[in-house]
PDB file of N, CA and C in Angstrom:
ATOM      1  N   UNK A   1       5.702  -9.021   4.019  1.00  0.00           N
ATOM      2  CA  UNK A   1       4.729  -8.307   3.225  1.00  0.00           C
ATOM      3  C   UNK A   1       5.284  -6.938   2.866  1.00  0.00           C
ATOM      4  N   UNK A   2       5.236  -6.433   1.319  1.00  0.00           N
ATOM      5  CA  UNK A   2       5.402  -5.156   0.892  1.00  0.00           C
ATOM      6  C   UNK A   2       4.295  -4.354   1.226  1.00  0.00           C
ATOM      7  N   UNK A   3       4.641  -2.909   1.925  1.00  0.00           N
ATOM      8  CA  UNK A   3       3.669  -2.093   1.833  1.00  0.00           C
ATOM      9  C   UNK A   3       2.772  -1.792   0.546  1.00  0.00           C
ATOM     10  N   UNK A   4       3.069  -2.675  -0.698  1.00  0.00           N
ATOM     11  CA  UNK A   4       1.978  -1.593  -1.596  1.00  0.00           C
ATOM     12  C   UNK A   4       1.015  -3.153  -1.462  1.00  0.00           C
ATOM     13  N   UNK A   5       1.272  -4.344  -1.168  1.00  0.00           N
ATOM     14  CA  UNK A   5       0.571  -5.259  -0.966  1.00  0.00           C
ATOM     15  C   UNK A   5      -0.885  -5.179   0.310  1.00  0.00           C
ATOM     16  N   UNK A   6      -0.284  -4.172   1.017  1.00  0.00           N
ATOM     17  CA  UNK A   6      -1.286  -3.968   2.314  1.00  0.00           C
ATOM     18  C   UNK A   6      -3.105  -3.857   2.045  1.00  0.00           C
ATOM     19  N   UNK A   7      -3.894  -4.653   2.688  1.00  0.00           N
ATOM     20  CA  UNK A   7      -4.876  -4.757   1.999  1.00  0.00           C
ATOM     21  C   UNK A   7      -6.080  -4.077   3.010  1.00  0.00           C
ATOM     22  N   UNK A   8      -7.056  -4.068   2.690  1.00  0.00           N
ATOM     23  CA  UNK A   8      -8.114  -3.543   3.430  1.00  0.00           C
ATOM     24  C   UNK A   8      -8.505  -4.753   4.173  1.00  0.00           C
ATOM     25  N   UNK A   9      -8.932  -5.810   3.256  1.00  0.00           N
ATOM     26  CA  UNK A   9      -8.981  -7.357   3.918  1.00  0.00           C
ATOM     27  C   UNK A   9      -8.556  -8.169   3.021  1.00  0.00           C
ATOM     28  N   UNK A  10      -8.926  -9.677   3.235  1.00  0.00           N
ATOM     29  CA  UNK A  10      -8.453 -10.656   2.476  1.00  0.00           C
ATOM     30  C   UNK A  10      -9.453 -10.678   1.232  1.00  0.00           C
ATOM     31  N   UNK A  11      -8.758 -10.938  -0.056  1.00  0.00           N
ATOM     32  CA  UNK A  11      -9.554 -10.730  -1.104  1.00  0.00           C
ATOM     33  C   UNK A  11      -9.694  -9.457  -1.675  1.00  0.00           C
ATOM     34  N   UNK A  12      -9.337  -8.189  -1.106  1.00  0.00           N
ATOM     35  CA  UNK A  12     -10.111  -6.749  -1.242  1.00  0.00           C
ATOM     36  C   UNK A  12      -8.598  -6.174  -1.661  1.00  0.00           C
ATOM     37  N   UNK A  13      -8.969  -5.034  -2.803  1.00  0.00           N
ATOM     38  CA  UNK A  13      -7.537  -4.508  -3.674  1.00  0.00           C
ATOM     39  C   UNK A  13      -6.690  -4.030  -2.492  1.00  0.00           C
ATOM     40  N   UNK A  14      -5.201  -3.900  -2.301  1.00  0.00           N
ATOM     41  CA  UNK A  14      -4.667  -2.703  -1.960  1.00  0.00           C
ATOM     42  C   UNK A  14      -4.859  -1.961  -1.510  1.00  0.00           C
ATOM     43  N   UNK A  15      -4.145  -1.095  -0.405  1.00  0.00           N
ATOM     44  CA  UNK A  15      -4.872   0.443  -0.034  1.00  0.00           C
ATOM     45  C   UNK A  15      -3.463   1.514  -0.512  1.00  0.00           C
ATOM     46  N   UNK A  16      -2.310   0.611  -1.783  1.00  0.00           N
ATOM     47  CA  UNK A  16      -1.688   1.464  -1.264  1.00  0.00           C
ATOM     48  C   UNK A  16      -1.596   1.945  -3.530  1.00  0.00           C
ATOM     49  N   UNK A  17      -1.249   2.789  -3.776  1.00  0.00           N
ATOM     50  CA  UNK A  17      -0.547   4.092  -2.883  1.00  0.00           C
ATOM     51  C   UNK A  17      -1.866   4.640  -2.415  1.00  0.00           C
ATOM     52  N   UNK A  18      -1.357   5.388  -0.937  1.00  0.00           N
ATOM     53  CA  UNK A  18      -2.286   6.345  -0.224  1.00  0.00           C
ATOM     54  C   UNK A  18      -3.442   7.101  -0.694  1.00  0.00           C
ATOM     55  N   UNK A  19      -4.261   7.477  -1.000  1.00  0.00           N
ATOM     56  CA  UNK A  19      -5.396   8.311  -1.140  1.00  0.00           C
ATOM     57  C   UNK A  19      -5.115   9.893  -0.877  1.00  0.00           C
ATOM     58  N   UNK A  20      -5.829  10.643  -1.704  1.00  0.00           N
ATOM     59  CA  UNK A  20      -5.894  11.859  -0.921  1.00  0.00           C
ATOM     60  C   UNK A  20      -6.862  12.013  -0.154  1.00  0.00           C
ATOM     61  N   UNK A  21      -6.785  13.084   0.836  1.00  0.00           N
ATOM     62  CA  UNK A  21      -7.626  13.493   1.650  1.00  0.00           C
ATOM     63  C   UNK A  21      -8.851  13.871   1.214  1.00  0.00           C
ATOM     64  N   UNK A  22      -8.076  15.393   1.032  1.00  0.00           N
ATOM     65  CA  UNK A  22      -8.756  16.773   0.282  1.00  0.00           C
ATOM     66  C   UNK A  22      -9.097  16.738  -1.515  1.00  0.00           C
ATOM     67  N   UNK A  23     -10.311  17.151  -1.642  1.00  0.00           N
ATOM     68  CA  UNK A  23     -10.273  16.997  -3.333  1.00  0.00           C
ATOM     69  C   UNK A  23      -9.313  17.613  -3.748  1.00  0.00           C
ATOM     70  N   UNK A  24      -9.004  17.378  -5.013  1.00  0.00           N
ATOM     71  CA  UNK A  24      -8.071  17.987  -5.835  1.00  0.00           C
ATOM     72  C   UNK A  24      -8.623  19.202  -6.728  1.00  0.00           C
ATOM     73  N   UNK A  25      -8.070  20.304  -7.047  1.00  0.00           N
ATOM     74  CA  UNK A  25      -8.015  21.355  -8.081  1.00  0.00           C
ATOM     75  C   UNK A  25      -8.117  21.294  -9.478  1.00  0.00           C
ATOM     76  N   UNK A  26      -8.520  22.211 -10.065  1.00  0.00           N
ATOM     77  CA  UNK A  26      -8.466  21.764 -11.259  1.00  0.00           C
ATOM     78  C   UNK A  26      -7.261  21.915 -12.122  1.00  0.00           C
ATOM     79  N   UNK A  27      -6.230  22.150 -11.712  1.00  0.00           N
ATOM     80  CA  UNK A  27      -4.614  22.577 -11.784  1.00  0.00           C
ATOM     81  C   UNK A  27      -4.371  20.922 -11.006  1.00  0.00           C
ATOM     82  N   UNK A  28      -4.865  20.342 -10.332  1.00  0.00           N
ATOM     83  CA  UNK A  28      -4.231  19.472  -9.274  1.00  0.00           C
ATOM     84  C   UNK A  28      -4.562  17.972 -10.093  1.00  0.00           C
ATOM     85  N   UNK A  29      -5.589  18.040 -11.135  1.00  0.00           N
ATOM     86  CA  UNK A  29      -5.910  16.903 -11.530  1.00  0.00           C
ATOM     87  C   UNK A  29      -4.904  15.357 -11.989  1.00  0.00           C
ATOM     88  N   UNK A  30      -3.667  15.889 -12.313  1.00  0.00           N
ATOM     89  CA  UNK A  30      -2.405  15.169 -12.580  1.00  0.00           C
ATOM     90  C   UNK A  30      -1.577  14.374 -11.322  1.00  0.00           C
ATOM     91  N   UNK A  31      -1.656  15.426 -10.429  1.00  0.00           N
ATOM     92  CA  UNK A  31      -0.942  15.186  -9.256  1.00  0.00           C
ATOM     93  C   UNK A  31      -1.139  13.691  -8.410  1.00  0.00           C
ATOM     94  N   UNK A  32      -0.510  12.919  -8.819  1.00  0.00           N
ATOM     95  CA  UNK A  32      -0.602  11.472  -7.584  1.00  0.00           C
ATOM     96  C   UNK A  32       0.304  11.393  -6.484  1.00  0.00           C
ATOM     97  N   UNK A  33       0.083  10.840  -5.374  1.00  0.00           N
ATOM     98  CA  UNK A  33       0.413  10.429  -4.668  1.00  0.00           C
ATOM     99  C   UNK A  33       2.184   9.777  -4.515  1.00  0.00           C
ATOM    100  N   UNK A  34       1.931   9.121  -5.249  1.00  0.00           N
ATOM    101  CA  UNK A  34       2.743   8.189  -5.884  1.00  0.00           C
ATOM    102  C   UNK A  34       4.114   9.187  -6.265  1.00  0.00           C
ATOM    103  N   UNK A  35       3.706  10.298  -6.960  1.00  0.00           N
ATOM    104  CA  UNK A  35       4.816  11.423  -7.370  1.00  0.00           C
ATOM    105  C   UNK A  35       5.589  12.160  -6.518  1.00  0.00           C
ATOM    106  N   UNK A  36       5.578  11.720  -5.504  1.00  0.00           N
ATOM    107  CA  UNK A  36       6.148  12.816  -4.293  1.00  0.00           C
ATOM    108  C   UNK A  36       6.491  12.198  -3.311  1.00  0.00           C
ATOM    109  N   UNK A  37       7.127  13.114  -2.359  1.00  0.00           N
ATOM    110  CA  UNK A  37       8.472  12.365  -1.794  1.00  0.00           C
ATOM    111  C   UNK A  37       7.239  12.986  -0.059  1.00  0.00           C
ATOM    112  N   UNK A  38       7.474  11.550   0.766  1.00  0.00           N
ATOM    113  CA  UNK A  38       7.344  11.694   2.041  1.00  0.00           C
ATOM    114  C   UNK A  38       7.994  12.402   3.513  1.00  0.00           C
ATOM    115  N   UNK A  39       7.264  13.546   3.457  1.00  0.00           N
ATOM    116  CA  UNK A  39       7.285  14.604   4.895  1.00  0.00           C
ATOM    117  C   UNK A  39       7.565  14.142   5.788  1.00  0.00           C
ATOM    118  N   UNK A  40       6.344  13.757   6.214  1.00  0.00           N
ATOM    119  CA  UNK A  40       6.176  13.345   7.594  1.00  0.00           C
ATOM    120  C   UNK A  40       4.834  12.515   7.556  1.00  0.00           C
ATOM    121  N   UNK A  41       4.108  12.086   8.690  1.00  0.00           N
ATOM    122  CA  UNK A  41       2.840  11.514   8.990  1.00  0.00           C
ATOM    123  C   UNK A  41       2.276  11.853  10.389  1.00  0.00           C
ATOM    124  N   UNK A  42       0.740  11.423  10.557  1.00  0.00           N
ATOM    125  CA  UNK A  42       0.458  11.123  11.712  1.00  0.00           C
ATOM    126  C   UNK A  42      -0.584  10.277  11.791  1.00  0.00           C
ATOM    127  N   UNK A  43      -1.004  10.133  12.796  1.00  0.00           N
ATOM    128  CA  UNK A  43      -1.986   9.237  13.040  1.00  0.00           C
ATOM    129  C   UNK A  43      -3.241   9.268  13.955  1.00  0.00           C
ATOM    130  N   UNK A  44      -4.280   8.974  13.443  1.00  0.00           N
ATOM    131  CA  UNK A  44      -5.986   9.217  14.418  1.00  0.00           C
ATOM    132  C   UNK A  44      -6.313   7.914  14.184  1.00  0.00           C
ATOM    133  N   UNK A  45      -6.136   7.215  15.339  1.00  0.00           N
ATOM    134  CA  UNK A  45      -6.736   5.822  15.394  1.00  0.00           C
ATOM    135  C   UNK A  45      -6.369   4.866  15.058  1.00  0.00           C
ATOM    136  N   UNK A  46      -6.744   4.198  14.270  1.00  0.00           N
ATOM    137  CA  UNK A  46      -6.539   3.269  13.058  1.00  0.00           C
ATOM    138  C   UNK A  46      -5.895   3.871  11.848  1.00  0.00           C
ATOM    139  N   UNK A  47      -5.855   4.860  11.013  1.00  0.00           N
ATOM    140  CA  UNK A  47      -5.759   5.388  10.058  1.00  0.00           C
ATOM    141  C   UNK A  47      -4.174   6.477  10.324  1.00  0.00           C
ATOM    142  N   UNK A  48      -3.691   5.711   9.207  1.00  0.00           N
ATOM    143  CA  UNK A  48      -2.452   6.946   8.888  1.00  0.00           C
ATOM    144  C   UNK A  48      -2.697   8.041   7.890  1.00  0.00           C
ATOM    145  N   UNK A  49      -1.917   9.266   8.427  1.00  0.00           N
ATOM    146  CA  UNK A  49      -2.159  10.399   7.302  1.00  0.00           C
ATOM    147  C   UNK A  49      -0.680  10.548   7.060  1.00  0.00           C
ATOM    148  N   UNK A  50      -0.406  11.050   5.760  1.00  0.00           N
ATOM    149  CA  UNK A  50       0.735  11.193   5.026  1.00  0.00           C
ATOM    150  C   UNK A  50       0.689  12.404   4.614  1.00  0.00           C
ATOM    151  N   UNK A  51       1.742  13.236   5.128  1.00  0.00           N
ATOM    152  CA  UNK A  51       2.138  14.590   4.530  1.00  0.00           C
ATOM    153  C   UNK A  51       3.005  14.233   3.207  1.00  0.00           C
ATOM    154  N   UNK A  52       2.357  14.822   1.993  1.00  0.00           N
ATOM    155  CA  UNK A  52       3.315  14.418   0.914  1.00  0.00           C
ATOM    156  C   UNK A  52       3.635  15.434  -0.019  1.00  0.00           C
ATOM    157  N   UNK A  53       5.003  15.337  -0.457  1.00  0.00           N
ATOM    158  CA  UNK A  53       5.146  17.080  -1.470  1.00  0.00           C
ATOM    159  C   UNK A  53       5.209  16.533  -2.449  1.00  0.00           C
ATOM    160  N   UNK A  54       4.565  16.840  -3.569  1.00  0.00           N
ATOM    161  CA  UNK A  54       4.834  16.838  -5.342  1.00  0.00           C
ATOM    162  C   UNK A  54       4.930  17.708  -5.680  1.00  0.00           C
ATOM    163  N   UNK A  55       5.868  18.037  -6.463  1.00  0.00           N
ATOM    164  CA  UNK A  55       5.959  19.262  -7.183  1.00  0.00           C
ATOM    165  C   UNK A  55       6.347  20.802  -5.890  1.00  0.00           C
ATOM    166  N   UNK A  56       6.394  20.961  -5.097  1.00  0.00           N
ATOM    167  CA  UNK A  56       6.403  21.571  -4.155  1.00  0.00           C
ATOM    168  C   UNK A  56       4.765  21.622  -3.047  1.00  0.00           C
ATOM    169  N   UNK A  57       3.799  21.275  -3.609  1.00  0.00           N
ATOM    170  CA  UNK A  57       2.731  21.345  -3.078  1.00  0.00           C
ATOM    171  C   UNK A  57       2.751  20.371  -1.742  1.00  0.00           C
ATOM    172  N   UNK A  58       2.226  20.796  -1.116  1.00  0.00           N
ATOM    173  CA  UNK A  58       1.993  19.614   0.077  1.00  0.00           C
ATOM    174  C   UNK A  58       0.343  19.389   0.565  1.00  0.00           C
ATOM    175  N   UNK A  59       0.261  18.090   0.309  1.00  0.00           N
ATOM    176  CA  UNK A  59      -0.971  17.323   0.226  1.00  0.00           C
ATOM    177  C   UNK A  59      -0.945  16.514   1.693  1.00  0.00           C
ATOM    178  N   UNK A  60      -2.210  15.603   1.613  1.00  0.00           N
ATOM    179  CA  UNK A  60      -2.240  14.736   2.814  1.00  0.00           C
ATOM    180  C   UNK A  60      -2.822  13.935   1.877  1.00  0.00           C
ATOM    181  N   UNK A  61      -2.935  12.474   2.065  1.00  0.00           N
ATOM    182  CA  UNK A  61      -3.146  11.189   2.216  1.00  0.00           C
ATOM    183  C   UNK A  61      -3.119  10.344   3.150  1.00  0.00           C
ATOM    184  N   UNK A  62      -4.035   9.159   2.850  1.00  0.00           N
ATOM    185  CA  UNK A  62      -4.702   8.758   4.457  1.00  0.00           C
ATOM    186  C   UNK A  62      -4.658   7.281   3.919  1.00  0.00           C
ATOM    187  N   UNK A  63      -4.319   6.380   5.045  1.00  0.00           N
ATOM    188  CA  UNK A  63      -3.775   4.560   4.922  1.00  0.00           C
ATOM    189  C   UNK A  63      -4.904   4.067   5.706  1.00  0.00           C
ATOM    190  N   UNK A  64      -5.728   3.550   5.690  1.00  0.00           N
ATOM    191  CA  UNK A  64      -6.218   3.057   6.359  1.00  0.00           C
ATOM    192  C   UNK A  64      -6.962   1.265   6.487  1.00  0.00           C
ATOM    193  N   UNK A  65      -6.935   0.505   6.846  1.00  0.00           N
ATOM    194  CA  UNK A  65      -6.724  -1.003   6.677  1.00  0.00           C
ATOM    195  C   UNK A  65      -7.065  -1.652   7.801  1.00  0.00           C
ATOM    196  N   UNK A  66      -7.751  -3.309   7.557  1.00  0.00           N
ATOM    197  CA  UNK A  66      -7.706  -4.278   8.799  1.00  0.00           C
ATOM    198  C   UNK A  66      -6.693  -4.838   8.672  1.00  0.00           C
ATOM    199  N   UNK A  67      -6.012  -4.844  10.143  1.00  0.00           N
ATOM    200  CA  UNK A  67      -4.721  -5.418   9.829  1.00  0.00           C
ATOM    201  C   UNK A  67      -4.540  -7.235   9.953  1.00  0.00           C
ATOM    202  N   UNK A  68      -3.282  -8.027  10.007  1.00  0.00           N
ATOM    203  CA  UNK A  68      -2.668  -7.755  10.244  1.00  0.00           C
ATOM    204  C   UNK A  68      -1.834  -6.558   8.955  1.00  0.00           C
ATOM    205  N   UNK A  69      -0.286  -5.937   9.231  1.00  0.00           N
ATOM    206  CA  UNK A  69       0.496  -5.800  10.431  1.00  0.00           C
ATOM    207  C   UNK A  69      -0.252  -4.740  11.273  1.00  0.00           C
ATOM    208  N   UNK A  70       0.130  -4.475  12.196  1.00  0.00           N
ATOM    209  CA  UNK A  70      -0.622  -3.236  13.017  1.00  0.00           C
ATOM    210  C   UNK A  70      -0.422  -2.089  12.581  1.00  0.00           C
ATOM    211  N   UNK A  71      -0.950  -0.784  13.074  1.00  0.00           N
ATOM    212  CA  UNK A  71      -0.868   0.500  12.365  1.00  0.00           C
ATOM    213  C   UNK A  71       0.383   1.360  13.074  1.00  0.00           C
ATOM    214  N   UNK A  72       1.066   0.528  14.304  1.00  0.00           N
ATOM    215  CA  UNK A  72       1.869   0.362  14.954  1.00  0.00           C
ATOM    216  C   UNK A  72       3.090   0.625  14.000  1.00  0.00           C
ATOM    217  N   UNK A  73       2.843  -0.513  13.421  1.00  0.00           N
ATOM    218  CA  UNK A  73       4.005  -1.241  12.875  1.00  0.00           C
ATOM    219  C   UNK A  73       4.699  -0.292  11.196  1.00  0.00           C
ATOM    220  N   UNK A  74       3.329  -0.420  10.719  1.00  0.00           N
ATOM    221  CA  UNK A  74       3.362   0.686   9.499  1.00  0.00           C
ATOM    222  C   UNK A  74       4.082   1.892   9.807  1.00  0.00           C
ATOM    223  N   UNK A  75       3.110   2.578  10.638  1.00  0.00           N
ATOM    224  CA  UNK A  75       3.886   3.739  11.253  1.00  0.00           C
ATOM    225  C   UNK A  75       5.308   4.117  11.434  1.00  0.00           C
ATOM    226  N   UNK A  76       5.670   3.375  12.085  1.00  0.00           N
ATOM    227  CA  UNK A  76       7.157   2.841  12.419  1.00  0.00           C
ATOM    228  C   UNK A  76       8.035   2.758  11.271  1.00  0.00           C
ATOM    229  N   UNK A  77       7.722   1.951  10.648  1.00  0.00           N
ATOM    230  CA  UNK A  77       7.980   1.589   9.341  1.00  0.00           C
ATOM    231  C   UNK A  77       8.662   3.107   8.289  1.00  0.00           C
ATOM    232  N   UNK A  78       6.866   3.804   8.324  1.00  0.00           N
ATOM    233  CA  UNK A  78       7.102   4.758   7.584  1.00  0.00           C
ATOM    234  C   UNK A  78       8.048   6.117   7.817  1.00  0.00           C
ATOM    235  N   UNK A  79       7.737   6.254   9.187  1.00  0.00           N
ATOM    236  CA  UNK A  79       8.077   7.227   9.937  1.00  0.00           C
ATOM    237  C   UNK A  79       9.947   7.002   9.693  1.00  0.00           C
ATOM    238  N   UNK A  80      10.542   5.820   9.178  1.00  0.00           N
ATOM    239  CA  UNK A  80      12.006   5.123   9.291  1.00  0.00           C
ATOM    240  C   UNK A  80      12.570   5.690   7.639  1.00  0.00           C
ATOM    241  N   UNK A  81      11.005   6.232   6.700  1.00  0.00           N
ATOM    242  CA  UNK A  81      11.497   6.877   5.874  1.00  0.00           C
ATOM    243  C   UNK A  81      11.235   7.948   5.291  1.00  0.00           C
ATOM    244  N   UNK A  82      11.329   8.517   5.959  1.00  0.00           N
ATOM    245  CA  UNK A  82      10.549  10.097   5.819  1.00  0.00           C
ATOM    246  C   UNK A  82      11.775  10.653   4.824  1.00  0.00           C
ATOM    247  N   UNK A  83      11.752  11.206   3.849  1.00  0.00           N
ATOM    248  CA  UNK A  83      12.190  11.891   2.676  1.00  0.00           C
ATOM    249  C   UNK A  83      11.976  10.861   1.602  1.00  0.00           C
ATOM    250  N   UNK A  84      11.734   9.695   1.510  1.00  0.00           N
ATOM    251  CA  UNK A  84      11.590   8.700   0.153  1.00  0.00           C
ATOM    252  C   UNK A  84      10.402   9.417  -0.601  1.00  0.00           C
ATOM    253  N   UNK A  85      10.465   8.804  -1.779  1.00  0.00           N
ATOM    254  CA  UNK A  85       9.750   8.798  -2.834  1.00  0.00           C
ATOM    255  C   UNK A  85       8.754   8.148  -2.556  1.00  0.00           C
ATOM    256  N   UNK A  86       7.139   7.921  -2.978  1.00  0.00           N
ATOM    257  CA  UNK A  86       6.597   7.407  -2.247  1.00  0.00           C
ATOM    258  C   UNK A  86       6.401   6.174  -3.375  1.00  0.00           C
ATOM    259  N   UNK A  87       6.499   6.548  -4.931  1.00  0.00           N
ATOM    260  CA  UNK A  87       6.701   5.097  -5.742  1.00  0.00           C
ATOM    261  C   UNK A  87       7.603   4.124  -4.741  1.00  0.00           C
ATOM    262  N   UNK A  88       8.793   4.448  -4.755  1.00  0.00           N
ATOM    263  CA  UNK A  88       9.695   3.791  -4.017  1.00  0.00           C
ATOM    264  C   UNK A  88       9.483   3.136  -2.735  1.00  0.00           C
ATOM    265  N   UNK A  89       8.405   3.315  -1.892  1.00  0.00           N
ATOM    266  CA  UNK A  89       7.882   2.746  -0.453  1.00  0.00           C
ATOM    267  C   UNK A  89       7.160   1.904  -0.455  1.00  0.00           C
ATOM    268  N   UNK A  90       6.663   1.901  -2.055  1.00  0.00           N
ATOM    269  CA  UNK A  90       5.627   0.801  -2.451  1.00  0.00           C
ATOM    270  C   UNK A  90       6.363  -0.543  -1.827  1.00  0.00           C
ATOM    271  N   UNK A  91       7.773  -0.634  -2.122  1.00  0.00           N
ATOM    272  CA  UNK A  91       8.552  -1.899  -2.496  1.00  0.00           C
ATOM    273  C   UNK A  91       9.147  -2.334  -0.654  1.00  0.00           C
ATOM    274  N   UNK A  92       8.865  -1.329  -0.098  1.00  0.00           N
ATOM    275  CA  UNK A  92       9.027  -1.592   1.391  1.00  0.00           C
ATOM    276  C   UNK A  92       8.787  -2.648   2.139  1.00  0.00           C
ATOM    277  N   UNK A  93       9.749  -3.263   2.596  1.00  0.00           N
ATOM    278  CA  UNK A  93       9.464  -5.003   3.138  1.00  0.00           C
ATOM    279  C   UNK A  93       8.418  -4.119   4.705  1.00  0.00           C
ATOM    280  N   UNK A  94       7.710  -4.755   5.311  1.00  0.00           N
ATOM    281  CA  UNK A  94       6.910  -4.221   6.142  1.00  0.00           C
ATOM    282  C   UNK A  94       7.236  -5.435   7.603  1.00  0.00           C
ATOM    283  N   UNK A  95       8.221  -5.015   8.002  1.00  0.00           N
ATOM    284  CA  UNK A  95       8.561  -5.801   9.509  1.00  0.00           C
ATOM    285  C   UNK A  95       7.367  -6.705  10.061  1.00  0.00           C
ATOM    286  N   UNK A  96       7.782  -7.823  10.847  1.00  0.00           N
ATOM    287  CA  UNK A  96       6.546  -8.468  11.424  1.00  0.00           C
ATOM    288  C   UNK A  96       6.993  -8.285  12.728  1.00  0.00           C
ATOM    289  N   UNK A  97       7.791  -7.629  13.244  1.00  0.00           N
ATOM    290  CA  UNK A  97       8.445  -7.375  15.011  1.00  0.00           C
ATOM    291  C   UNK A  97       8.324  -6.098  15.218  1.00  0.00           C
ATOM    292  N   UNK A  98       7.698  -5.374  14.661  1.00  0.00           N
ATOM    293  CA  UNK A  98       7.697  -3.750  14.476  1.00  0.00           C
ATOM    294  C   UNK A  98       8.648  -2.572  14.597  1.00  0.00           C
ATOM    295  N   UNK A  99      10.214  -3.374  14.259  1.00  0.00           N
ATOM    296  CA  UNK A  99      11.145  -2.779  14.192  1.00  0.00           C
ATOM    297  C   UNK A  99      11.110  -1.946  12.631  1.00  0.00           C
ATOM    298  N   UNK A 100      11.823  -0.596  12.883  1.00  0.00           N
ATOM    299  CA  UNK A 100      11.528   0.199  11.097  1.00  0.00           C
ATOM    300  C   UNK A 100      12.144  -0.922  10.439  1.00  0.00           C
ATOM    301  N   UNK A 101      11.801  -0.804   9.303  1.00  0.00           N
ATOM    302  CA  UNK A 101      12.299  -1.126   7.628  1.00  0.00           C
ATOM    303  C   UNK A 101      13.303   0.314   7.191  1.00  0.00           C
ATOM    304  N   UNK A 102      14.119   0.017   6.342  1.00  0.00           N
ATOM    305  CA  UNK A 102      15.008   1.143   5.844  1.00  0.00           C
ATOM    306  C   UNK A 102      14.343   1.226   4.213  1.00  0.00           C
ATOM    307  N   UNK A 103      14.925   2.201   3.936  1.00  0.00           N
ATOM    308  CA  UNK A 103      14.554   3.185   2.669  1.00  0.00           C
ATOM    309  C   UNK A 103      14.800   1.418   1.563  1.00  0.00           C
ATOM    310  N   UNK A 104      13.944   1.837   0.829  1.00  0.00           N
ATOM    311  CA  UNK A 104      14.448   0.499  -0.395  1.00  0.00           C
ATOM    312  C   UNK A 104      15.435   0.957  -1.289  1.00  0.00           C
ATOM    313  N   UNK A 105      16.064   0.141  -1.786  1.00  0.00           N
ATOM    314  CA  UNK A 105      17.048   0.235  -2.589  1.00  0.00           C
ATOM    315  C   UNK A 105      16.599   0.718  -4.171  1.00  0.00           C
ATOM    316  N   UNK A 106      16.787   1.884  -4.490  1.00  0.00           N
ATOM    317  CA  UNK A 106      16.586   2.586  -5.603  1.00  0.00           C
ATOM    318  C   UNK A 106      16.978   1.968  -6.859  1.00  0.00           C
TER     319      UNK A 106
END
């Protein structure tokens, strides 16, 4: 399974690309997710948060899903590519042994 395939449940759209947190600005209205390259993350629970820079700004976005894979596993995953693009993570094969995945091929 590709991470941008990751679903909330069966039948139900996508969760990916990530969400923002925080509303956006009215300067910020352009700004996606999708446009910016991955920080770092963390995690409360179930739910991943994504530190993400566009443009120099740094935002948060939040993953959150019934799994399968686990939030374990994602994590792992993501955490294996911290500086990618986050278009580019879309295409991320998503391990079923919860070993990382590497950066996708550009």
């Amino acid at each position: 399974m590709k991470l941008c395939e990751l679903g909330q449940r069966t039948g139900e759209p996508t969760i990916w690309p990530a969400r923002w947190v925080e509303s956006l600005g009215p300067d910020d209205a352009s700004a996606a997710p999708e446009d910016g390259v991955l920080e770092g993350l963390g995690r409360l629970g179930g739910r991943l948060f994504l530190r993400i820079n566009v443009a120099g700004h740094r935002r948060t976005a939040s993953l959150e899903w019934e799994g399968p894979p686990a939030v374990g596993t994602v994590e792992t995953a993501l955490a294996a590519n911290i500086g990618a693009r986050i278009r580019e993570l879309g295409s991320l094969e998503l391990p079923s042994d919860g070993r990382p995945s590497h950066r996708p091929e550009a």
